[in-house]
Protein backbone atom coordinates (compact mmCIF):
# COMPACT_ATOMS: atom_id res chain seq x y z
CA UNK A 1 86.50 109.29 113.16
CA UNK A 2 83.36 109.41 110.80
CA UNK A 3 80.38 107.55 110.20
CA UNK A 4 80.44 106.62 106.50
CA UNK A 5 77.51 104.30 106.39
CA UNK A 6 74.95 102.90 108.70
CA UNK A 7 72.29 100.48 107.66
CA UNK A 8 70.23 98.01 109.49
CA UNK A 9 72.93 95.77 109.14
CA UNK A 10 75.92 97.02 108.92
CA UNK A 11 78.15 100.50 110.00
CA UNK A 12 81.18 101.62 108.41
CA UNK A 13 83.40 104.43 110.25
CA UNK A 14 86.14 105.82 108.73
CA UNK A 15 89.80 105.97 111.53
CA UNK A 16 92.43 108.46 110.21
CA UNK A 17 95.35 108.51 112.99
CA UNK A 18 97.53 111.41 112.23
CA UNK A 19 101.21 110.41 111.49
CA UNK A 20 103.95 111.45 112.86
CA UNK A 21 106.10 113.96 110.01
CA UNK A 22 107.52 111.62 107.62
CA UNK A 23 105.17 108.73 108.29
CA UNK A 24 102.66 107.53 105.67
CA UNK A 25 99.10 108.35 106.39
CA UNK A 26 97.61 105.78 108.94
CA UNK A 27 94.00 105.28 109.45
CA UNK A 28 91.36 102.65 108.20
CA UNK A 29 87.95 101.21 108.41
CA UNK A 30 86.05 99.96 111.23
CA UNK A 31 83.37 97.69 109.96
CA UNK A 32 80.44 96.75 112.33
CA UNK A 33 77.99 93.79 111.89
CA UNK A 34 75.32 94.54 113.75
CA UNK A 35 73.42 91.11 113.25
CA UNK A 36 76.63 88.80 114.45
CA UNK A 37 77.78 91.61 116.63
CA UNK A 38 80.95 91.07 115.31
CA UNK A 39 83.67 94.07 114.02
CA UNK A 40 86.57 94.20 112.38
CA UNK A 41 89.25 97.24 111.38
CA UNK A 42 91.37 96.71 108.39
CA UNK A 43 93.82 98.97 107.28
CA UNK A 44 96.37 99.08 104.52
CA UNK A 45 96.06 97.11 101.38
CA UNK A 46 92.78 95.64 102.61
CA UNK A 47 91.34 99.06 103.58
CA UNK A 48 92.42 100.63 100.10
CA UNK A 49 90.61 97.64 98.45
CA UNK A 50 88.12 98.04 100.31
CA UNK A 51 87.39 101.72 99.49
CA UNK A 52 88.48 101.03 95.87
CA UNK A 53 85.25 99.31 95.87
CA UNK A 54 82.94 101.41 97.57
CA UNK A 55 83.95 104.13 94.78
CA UNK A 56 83.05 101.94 92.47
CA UNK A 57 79.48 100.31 93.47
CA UNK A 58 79.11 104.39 93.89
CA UNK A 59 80.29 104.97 89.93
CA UNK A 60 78.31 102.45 88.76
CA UNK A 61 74.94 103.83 90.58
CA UNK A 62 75.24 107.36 90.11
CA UNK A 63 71.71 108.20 90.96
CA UNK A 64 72.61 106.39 94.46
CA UNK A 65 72.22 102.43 94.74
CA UNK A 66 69.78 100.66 96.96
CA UNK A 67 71.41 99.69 100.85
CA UNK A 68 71.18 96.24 99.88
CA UNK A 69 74.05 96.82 97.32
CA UNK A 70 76.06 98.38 100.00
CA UNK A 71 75.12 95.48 102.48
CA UNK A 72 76.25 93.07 100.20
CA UNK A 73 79.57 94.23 99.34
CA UNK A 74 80.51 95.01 103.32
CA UNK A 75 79.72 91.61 103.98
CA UNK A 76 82.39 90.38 101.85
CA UNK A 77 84.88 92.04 104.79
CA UNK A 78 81.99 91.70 107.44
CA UNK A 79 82.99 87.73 107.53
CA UNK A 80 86.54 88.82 108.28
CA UNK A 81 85.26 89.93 111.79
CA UNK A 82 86.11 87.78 114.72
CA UNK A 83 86.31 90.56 117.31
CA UNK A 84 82.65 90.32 119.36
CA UNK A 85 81.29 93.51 119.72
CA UNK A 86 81.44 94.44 123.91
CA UNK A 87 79.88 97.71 125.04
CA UNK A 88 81.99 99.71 127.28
């Protein structure tokens, strides 16, 4: 597990599950809205789309973009989340 990206509104942590020899890699992203306290993991298609666009907001702001950026493209997913956030 690693934190990827943590903003006032939003965390992303990154899940790799190790696979079994012979298995495809497993893993995902668990995103966390902090304001709905809401979360959601996607994995998969979704999770490789999802990462195909954080490389991307990253290429086109080499010099590093502003959080907002960031915010705004996790809350495309964010509104995905239907799983409340409960504190164990």
């Amino acid at each position: 597990m690693q934190m990827l990206y943590n903003s006032d509104s939003y965390a992303v942590v990154q899940i790799n599950v190790p696979a079994e020899p012979g298995d495809l890699r497993r893993g995902g992203y668990e995103i966390v809205d902090k304001f709905a306290r809401k979360d959601i993991y996607i994995e998969g298609a979704l999770a490789e789309r999802f990462q195909q666009g954080v490389q991307e907001l990253v290429r086109l702001h080499p010099d590093g973009a502003e959080p907002e950026v960031f915010d705004d493209y996790i809350a495309g997913f964010a509104t995905l989340a239907a799983q409340p956030l409960i504190r164990h």
